[in-house]
Each structure stands twice: as structure tokens, then as C-alpha cells.
Protein backbone atom coordinates (compact mmCIF):
# COMPACT_ATOMS: atom_id res chain seq x y z
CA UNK A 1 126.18 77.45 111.59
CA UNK A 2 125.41 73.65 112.15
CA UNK A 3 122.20 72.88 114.30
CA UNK A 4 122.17 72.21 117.96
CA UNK A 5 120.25 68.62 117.13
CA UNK A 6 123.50 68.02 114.50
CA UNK A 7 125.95 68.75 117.38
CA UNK A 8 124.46 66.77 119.70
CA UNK A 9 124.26 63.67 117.64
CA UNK A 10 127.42 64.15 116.18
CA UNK A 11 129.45 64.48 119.55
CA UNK A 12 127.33 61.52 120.64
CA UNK A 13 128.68 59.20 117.96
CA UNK A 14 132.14 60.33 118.29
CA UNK A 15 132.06 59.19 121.94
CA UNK A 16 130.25 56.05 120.72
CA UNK A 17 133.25 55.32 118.86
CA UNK A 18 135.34 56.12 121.48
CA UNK A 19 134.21 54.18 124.08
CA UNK A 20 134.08 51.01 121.51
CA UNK A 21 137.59 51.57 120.71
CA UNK A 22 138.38 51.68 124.58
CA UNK A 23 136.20 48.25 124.89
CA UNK A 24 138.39 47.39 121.93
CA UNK A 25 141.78 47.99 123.47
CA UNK A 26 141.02 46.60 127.05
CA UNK A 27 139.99 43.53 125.73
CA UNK A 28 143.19 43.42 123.69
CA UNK A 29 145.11 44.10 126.55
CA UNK A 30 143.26 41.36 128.34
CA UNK A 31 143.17 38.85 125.75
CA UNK A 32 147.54 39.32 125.87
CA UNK A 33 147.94 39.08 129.61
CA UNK A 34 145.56 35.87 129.48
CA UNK A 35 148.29 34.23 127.39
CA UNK A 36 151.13 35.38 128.78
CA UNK A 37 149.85 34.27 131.98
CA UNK A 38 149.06 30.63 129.99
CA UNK A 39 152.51 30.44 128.94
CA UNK A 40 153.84 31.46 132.22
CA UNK A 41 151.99 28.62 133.84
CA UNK A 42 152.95 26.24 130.80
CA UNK A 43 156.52 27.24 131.62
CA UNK A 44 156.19 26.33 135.66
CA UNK A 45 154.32 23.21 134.84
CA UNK A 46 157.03 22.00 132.78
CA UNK A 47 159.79 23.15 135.07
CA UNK A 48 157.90 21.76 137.73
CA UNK A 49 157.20 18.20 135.67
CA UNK A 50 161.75 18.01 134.68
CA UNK A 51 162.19 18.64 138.69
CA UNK A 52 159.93 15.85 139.50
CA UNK A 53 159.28 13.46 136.72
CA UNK A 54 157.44 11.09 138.65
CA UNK A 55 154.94 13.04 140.56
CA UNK A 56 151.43 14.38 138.47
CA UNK A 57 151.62 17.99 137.70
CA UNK A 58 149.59 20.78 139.36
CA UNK A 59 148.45 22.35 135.90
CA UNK A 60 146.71 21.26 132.91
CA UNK A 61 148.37 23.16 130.61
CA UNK A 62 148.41 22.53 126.60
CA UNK A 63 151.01 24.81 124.94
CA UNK A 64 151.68 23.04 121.73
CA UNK A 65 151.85 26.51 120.31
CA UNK A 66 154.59 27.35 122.09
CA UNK A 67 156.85 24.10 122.81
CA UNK A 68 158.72 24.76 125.85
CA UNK A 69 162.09 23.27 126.36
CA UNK A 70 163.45 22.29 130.67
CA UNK A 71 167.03 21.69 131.39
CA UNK A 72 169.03 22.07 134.35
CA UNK A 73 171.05 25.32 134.37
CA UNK A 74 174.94 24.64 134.10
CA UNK A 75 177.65 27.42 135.10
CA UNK A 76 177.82 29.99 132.65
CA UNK A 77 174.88 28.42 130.33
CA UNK A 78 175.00 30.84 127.63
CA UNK A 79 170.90 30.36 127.16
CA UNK A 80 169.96 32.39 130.05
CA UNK A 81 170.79 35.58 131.41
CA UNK A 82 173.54 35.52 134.10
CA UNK A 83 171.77 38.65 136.05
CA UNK A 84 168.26 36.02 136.11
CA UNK A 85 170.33 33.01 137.40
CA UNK A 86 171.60 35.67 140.15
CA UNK A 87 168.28 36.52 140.84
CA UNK A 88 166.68 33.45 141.45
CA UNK A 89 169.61 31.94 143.58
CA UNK A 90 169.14 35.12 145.74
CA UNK A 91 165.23 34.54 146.29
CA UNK A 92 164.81 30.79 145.99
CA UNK A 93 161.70 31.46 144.03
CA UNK A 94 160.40 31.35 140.35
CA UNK A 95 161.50 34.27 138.49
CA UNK A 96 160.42 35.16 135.09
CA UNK A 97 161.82 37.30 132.20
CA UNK A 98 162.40 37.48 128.46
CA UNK A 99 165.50 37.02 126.47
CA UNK A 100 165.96 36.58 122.79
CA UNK A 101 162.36 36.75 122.17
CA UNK A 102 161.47 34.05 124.19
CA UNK A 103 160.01 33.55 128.06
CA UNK A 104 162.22 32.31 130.43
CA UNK A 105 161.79 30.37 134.08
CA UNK A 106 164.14 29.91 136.10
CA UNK A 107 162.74 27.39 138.99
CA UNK A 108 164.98 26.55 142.15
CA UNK A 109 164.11 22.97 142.88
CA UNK A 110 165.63 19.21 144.36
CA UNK A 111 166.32 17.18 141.52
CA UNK A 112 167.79 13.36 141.46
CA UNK A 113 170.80 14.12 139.51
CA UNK A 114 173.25 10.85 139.30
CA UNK A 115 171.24 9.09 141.85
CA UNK A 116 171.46 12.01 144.29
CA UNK A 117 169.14 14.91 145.27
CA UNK A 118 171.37 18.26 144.76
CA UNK A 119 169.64 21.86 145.00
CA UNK A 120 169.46 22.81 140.98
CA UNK A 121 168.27 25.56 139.08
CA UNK A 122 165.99 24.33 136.51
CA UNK A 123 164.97 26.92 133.31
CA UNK A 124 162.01 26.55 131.26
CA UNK A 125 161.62 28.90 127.72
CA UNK A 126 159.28 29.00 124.76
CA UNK A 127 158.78 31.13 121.80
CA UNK A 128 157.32 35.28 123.79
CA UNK A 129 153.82 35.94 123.26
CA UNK A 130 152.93 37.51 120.48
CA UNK A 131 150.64 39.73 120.81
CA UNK A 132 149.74 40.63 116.76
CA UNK A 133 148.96 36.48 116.86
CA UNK A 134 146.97 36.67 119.88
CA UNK A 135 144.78 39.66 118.91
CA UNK A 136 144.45 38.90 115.16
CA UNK A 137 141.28 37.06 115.36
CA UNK A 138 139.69 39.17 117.94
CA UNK A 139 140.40 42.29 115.70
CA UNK A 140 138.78 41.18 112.85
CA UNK A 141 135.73 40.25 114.91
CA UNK A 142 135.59 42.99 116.68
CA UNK A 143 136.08 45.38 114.03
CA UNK A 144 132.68 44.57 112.48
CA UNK A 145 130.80 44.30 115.29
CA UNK A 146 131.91 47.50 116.62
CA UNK A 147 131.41 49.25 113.16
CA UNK A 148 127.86 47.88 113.24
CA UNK A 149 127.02 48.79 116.81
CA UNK A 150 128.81 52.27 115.93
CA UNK A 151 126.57 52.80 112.81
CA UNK A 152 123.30 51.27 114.83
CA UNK A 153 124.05 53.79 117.66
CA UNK A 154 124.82 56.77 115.85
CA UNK A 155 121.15 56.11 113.63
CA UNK A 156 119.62 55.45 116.81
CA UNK A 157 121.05 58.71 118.73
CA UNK A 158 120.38 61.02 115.58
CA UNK A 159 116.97 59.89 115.93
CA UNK A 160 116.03 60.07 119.08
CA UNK A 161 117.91 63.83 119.38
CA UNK A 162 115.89 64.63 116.90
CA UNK A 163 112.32 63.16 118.30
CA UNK A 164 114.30 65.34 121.44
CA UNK A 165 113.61 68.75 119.62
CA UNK A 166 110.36 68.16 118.15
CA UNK A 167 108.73 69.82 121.14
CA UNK A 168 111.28 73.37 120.38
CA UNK A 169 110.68 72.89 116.17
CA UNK A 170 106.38 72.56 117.45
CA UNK A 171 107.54 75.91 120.00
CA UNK A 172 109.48 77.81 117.33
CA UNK A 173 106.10 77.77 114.86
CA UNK A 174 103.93 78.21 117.89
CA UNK A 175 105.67 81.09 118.15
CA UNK A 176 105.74 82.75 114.85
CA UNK A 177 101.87 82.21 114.85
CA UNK A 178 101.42 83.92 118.21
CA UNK A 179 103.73 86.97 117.53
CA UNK A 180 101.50 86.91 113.78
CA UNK A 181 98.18 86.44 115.31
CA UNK A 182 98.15 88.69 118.43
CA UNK A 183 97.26 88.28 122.22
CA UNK A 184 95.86 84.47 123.57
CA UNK A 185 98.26 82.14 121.36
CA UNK A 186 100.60 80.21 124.03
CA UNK A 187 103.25 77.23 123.25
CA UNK A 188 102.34 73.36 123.95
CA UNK A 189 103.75 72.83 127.07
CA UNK A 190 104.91 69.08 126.24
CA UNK A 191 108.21 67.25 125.70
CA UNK A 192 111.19 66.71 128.06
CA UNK A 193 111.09 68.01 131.35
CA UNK A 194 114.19 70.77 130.04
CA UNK A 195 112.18 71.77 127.82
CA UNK A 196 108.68 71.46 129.35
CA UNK A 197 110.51 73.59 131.68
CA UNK A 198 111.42 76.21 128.90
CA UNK A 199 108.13 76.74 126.97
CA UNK A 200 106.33 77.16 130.57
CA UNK A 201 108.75 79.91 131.47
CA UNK A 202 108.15 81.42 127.88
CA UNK A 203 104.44 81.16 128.32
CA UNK A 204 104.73 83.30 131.58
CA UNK A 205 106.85 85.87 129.69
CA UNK A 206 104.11 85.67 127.23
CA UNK A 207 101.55 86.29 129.95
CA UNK A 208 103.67 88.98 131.68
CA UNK A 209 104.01 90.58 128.18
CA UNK A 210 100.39 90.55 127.46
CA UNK A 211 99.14 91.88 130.49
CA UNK A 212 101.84 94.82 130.63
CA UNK A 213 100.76 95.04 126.96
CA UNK A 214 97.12 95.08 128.02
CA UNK A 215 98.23 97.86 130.83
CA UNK A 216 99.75 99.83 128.42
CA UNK A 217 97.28 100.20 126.27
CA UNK A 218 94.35 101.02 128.69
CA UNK A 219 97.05 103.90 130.42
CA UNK A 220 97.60 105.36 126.96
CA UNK A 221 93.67 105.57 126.45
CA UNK A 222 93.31 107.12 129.52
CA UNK A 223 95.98 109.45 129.66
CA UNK A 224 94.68 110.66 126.16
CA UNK A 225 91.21 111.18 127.38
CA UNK A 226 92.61 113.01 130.40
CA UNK A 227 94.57 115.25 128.71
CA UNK A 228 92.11 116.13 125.65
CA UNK A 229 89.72 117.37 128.63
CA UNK A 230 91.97 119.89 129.23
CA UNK A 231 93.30 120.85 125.83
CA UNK A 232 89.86 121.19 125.07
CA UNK A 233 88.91 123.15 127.74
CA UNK A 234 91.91 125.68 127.30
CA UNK A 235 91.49 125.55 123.35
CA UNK A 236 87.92 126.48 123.77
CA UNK A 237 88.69 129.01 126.19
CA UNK A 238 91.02 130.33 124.13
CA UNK A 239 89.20 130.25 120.86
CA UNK A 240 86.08 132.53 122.75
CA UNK A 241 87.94 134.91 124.05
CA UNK A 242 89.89 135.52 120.49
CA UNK A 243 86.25 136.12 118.92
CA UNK A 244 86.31 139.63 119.63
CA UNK A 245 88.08 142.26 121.94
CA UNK A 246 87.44 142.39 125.12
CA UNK A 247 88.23 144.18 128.71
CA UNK A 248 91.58 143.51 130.98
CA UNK A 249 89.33 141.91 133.20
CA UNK A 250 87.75 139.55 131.17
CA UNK A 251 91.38 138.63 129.52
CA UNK A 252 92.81 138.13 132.90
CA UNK A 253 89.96 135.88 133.91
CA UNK A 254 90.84 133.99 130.68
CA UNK A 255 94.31 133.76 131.40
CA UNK A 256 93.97 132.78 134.61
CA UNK A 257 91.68 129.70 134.13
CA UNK A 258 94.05 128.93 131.06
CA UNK A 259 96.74 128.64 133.71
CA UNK A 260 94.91 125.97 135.59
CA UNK A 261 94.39 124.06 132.84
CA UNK A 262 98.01 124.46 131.63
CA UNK A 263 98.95 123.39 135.54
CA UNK A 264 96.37 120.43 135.25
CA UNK A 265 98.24 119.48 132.16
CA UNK A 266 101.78 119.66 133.64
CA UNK A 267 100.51 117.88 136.42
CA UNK A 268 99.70 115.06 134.14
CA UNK A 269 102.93 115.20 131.88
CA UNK A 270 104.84 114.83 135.18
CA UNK A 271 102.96 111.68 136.68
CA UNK A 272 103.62 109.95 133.16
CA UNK A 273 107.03 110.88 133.41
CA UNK A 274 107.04 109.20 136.76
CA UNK A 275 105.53 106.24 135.50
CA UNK A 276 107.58 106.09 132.30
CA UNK A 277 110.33 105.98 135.23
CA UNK A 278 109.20 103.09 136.60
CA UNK A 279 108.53 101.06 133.39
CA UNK A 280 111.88 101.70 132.09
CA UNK A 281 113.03 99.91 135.34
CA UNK A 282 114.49 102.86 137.50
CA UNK A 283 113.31 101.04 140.81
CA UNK A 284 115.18 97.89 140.47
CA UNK A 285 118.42 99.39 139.09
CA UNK A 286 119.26 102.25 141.03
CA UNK A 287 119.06 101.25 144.65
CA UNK A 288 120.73 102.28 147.96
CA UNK A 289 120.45 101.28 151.85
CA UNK A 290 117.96 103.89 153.53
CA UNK A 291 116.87 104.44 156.97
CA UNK A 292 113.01 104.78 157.49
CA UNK A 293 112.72 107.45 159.87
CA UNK A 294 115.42 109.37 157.90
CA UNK A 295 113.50 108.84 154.45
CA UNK A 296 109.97 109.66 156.96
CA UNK A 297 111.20 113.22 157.93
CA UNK A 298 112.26 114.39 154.86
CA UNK A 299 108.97 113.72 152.77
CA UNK A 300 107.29 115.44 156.18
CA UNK A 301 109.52 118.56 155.47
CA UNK A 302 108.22 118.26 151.50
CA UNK A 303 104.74 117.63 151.84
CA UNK A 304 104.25 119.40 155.30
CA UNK A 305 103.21 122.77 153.94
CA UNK A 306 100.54 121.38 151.48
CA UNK A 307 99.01 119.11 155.26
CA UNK A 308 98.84 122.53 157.20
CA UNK A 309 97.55 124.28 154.19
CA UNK A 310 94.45 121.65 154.59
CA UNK A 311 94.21 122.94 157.93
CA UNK A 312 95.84 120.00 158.94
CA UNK A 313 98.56 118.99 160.99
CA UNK A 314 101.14 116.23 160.04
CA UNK A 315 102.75 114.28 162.95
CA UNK A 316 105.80 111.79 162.17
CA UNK A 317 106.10 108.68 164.48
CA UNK A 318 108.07 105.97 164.52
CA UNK A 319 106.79 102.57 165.83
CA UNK A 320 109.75 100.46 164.47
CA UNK A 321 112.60 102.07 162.40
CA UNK A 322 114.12 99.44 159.59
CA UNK A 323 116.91 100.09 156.99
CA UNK A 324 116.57 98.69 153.70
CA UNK A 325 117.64 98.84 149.89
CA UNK A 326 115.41 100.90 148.09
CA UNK A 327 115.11 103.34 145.89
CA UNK A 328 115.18 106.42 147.57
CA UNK A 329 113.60 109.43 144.67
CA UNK A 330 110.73 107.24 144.22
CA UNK A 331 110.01 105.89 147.24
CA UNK A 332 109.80 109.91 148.52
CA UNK A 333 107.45 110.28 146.04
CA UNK A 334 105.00 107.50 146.61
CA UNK A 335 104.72 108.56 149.98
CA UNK A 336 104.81 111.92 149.43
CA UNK A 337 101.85 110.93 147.03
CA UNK A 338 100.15 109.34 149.68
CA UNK A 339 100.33 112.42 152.19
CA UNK A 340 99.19 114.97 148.88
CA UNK A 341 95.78 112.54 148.60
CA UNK A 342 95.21 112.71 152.80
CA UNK A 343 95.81 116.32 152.45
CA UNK A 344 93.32 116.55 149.88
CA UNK A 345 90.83 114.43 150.88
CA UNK A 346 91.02 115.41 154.69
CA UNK A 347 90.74 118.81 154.70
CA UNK A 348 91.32 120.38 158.56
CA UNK A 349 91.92 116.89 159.91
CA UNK A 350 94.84 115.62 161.54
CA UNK A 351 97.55 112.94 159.24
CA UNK A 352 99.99 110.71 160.92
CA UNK A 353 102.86 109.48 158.99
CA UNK A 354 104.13 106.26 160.52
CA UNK A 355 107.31 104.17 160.40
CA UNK A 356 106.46 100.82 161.04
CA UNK A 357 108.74 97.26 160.15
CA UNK A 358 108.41 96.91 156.55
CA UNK A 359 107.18 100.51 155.32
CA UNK A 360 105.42 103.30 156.02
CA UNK A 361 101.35 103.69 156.84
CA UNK A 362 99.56 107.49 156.85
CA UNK A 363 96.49 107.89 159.20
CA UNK A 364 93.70 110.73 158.54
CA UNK A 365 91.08 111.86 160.62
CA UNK A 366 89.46 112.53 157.09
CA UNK A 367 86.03 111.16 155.91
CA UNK A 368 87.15 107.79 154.54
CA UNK A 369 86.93 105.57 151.03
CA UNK A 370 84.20 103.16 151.44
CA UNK A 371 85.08 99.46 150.60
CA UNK A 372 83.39 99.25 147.39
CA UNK A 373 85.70 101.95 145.88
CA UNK A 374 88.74 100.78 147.78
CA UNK A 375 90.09 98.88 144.58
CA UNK A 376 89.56 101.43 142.24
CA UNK A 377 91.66 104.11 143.53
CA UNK A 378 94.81 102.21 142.63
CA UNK A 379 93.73 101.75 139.26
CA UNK A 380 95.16 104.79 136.72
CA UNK A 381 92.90 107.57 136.21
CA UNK A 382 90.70 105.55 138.89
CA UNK A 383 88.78 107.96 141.08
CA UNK A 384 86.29 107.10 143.70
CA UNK A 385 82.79 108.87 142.97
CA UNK A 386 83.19 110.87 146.40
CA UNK A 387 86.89 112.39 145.78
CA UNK A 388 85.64 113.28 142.03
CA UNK A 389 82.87 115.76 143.55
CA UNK A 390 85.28 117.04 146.67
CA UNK A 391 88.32 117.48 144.49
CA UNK A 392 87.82 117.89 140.40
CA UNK A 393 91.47 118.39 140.33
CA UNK A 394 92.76 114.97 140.94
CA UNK A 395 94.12 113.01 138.42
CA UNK A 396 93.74 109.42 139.99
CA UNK A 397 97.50 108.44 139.60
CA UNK A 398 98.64 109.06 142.95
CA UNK A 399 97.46 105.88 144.62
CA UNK A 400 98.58 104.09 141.10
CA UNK A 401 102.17 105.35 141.40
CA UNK A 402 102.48 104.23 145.06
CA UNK A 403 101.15 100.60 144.05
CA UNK A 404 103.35 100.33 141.39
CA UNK A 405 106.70 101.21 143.35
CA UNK A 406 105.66 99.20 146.12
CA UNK A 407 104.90 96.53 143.78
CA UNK A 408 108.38 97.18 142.03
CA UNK A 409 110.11 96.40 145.92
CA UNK A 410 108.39 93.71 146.54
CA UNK A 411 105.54 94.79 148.02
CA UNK A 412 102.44 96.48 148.37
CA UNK A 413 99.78 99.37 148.66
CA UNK A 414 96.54 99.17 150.46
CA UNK A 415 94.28 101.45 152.10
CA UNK A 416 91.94 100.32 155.20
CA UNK A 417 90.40 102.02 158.19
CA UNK A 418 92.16 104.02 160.58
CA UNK A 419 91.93 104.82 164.32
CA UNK A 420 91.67 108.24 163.71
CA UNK A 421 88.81 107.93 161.84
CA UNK A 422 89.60 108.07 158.04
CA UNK A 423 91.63 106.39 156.01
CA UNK A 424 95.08 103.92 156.77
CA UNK A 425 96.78 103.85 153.38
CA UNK A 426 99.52 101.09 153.82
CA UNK A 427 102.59 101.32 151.76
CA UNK A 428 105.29 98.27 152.42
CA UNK A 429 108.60 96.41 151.13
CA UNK A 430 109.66 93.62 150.38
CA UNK A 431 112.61 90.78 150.93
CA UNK A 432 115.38 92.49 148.39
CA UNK A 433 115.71 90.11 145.40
């Protein structure tokens, strides 16, 4: 597989070549029109000069290359072509041509002829062009001068092509250290502008990588701490009551806290799944036009029961109804997170889910997240200090998911103050990509 750097300088050359060749020919061409148009002239100055022997010429004309011979035509002169002598009675003007090699005028004119001006037909000829003669010279020189510029060029071109690439050999090293070393190395952004242009866009994959890297990481330690809480919990549980027999009562107390733990666990298996979902890029393939107050009622009919189980009541209003490509599973379930927290977290109070341009926003009445803790609860695992002690049984991904979908469409999730007097947790879309 040659190299890109040996392609480039090897098509390069070959035009070189090409284009010297063309400069080659043209010039050729010209060099054999400019004397055929000398000898054409030499042949209407001398036609010109036997018409009128005793007036001065209108060219300056050496031809002593080609000696041209004048006579006046005669009936049937057997040294020019009947069809010419035709020609140039029929037009009255100079007409050219070749025959038997050589160029031929024939030049209507007034002559003296016997003492008398008669209209004649006076024909000039010399020895055609040749064009081998005229180029021979011009070949030779031009031969080695184009072989030199050819051989100059093509040094010059592999050179700079290769200077070219320097920047991508620097970037191909700089990148064999970084994947060797770990996180922090990035590639010299210098060079060309193409491929300035190139390691900068690599650099931000390298960024991109490194924080989702990063993200990674710090989800998979927390997800491990969260669940080992409750495999611990259950395998201690489990472990006591094995330590000696013991009364239906106290095994159904046993069993029933093991089956909190085992829901706490399944609750956690199935938001990883969700976000597992999400990184394997489920939102931005698989997406379809939806209406908002359609998409609205049907996570009200979902997560309805768990509002009014609060004590609650859930009200669905829409302020301004917008259709737009999304995708449909897990934008139900970010909302439908966001109405399982407001449930949760305001207990007996009343939760509005709105429609509004570019998204959806859910009011409570419920006691709020003060602004210090408003960042954390979109962080995994992230729990403000006042939800921990009203509700042990959150996982802090709820908020998380709904950030991350809305930040898969474009978006994003906030929460803020509402009128009703708790919290406004804002999720939005948007421009489709």
C-alpha cells in the first residue's frame, strides 16, 4: 500500500510533466504557424514586387531559405492547380494553398505586359514549411530544460508534501503516547490549516472521550457502592436469621425486609439498564414525530396512581402544544421520572404537569430543593441532604436520567421555583440535528 505523501508527489510530477509537454507542443505549434505565416508573407511580397517592379515593397521579408519563384500564370500552366486559378479569378483576392510540397500564391494584379496594363494572375511558390526543420532546434532546447525543471519540480514537490505531513507523522506518535500514557496527553495543534483543522477535531474527541471516560468510571463506583449497601444488608439479614431456628413471625419479618432490599436492588438494575440505553445511543437512533399533549396524558395515566397515592392530585395543562422528533419510550420515562420525584418529595400536595413550547415543566406545591443542592440532584447517585432523610429509598438517578435524555435531544433539565410553592423541574428539546 504506497503512502498518501508518495501519491501525492507522484501525481504531482506526472502533471508537472504534463503540463511541460503541453508548453512543449503549443510552442511547437506556434513556432510552425510563425513560419508559415513568414513564408506566406515572403510569397505576397514577391508576388506583389513581379506585379509592380518599380514601386518599394510593403514587407521586409528575407526568405533565402525558401527561394520563391513569381511568374505570370498562362492557360493551362501545368505548375498550379487549375481548381486555385478558378478560385482566385472568382474572388479577385490572394488565395493560398499547397501543391507538390510547396506553397503557392496566386495574386490577381495589373501588370505592364508588352507595354500594356492587362488584369493577370500572378503565382508565387517556395519549398512548404517544414515543420521537423522548424522545430528541431527548439526540441533539443527544450527537451533539457524541461527535463531539468521536471526533475527540479518533482524534488521540490516531494519535499514540500512531505514537510506537508510532518504535522500528521508528529500526530500519529502523539497519539500512540496518549493512548500508552492515559488521560491529559492531546496532539500539537500546528501545521496546515486541513490539518490544524483535523488534530483540533481529534483533540475534542479526545476530550469527549475522557470525560465520558471520567463519567463512566465515577457511575460504576457509585453504582457498586449502591448496590453493595443492599447486598449487604440482605446478606446480613439473611446470614442472622440462618443462625438458628426461629418463629413464622420472625421469618416473615425477614422475608419481608429481604424483599425490599431485593426491590431496592431491581430498582437499581433497571435505572442502569436505562442508562446503558442511552449510552449505547437509543435516543438519537430511534426517533419518531410526537405530539406533546398526546405524549403529556399518557405519562399522567402511568404515573397518576403513584401522585394520588401521595395524597396528591396531578393536573395536565397545556399552555402551548408542539410536535417534534423524539424519542418517545424515553422521553415517557424522564418525565415520568420527574412526576415519581414530585410525588415523593411532595407528599399531599398538588403537581401540575405542563406542556409548554419546547418541553414539558412539573409544578409541586411540595417543600422545595434549596439552591445550594440544586446541582447535585442531577448528578448520579446525587441526593440532596433533605430528600435523603424524607425518602431513604431514592436512588438519586431520576433527575440524572432526565438530564441525560434531555441532553441527548438537544436540550436540557433544570429545576427552579414554582408558583405553587415547591419545586419547577424544567425538562426541554432541542432544534433536531
Amino acid at each position: 500500500m504506497r503512502s498518501v505523501e508518495r501519491q501525492i508527489a507522484t501525481r504531482g510530477a506526472v502533471v508537472l510533466v504534463l503540463c511541460l509537454a503541453g508548453v512543449g507542443v503549443g510552442t511547437g505549434g506556434a513556432l510552425i504557424a510563425s513560419a508559415r505565416a513568414a513564408l506566406d508573407g515572403a510569397l505576397l511580397a514577391a508576388a506583389h514586387g513581379h506585379a509592380h517592379p518599380d514601386e518599394p515593397t510593403r514587407y521586409e521579408v528575407e526568405h533565402s531559405v525558401n527561394p520563391v519563384d513569381t511568374w505570370i500564370v498562362v492557360r493551362d500552366d501545368p505548375r498550379v492547380p487549375a481548381e486555385m486559378v478558378d478560385a482566385a479569378l472568382a474572388s479577385e483576392r490572394p488565395t493560398f494553398g499547397t501543391y507538390r510540397g510547396h506553397r503557392v500564391l496566386l495574386l490577381p494584379a495589373e501588370a505592364e505586359v508588352d507595354h500594356r496594363s492587362r488584369h493577370v494572375l500572378i503565382a508565387a511558390t517556395a519549398p512548404g514549411v517544414d515543420p521537423v526543420r522548424v522545430v528541431r532546434p527548439f526540441v533539443f532546447a527544450y527537451a533539457g530544460f524541461a527535463a531539468a525543471v521536471a526533475g527540479l519540480g518533482s524534488l521540490v514537490l516531494a519535499r514540500t508534501v512531505r514537510a506537508a505531513f510532518v504535522p500528521l507523522d508528529r500526530a500519529r506518535a502523539e497519539a500512540t503516547a496518549a493512548l500508552a500514557r492515559g488521560a491529559g496527553q492531546r496532539l500539537t495543534e500546528a501545521g496546515p490549516v486541513e490539518v490544524v483543522e483535523t488534530l483540533r477535531a481529534f483533540n475534542r474527541l479526545l476530550d469527549r472521550l475522557e470525560a465520558a471516560w471520567s463519567a463512566q468510571a465515577r457511575f460504576t463506583s457509585d453504582a457498586a457502592h449502591e448496590l453493595r449497601t443492599p447486598v449487604a444488608s440482605l446478606q446480613g439479614e439473611l446470614d442472622v436469621a440462618l443462625r438458628r431456628p426461629r418463629s413464622e413471625a420472625e421469618y416473615r419479618e425477614v422475608l419481608t425486609s429481604a424483599r425490599q432490599e431485593a426491590g431496592r436492588l431491581g430498582r437499581i438494575v433497571g435505572a442502569l439498564s436505562a442508562f446503558t440505553r442511552l449510552d449505547a445511543g437509543e435516543a438519537e437512533a430511534s426517533r419518531a414525530l410526537v405530539r406533546g399533549s398526546e405524549l403529556a396524558q399518557r405519562v399522567a395515566r402511568t404515573e397518576g396512581a403513584a401522585v394520588e397515592a401521595a395524597g396528591g392530585r396531578l393536573v395536565v395543562k397545556v399552555l402551548d402544544d408542539f410536535v417534534a422528533s423524539v424519542n418517545e419510550p424515553l422521553v415517557e420515562l424522564a418525565v415520568g421520572n420527574l412526576l415519581r420525584n414530585a410525588a415523593r418529595h411532595a407528599t399531599g400536595a398538588p403537581v401540575e404537569l405542563r406542556v409548554v413550547a419546547n418541553g414539558f415543566e412539573v409544578h409541586d406545591g411540595g417543600p422545595g430543593i434549596p439552591p445550594e443542592e440544586r446541582e447535585a440532584v442531577f448528578v448520579r447517585f446525587g441526593r440532596g441532604a433533605r430528600a435523603r432523610g424524607a425518602d431513604p429509598e431514592g436512588l438519586g438517578l431520576g433527575l440524572a436520567f432526565a438530564a441525560e435524555v434531555a441532553r441527548r435531544h438537544g436540550g436540557a433539565c433544570t429545576v427552579g421555583d414554582s408558583p405553587l410553592g415547591g419545586v419547577c423541574a424544567s425538562w426541554t428539546f432541542g432544534p433536531e440535528p
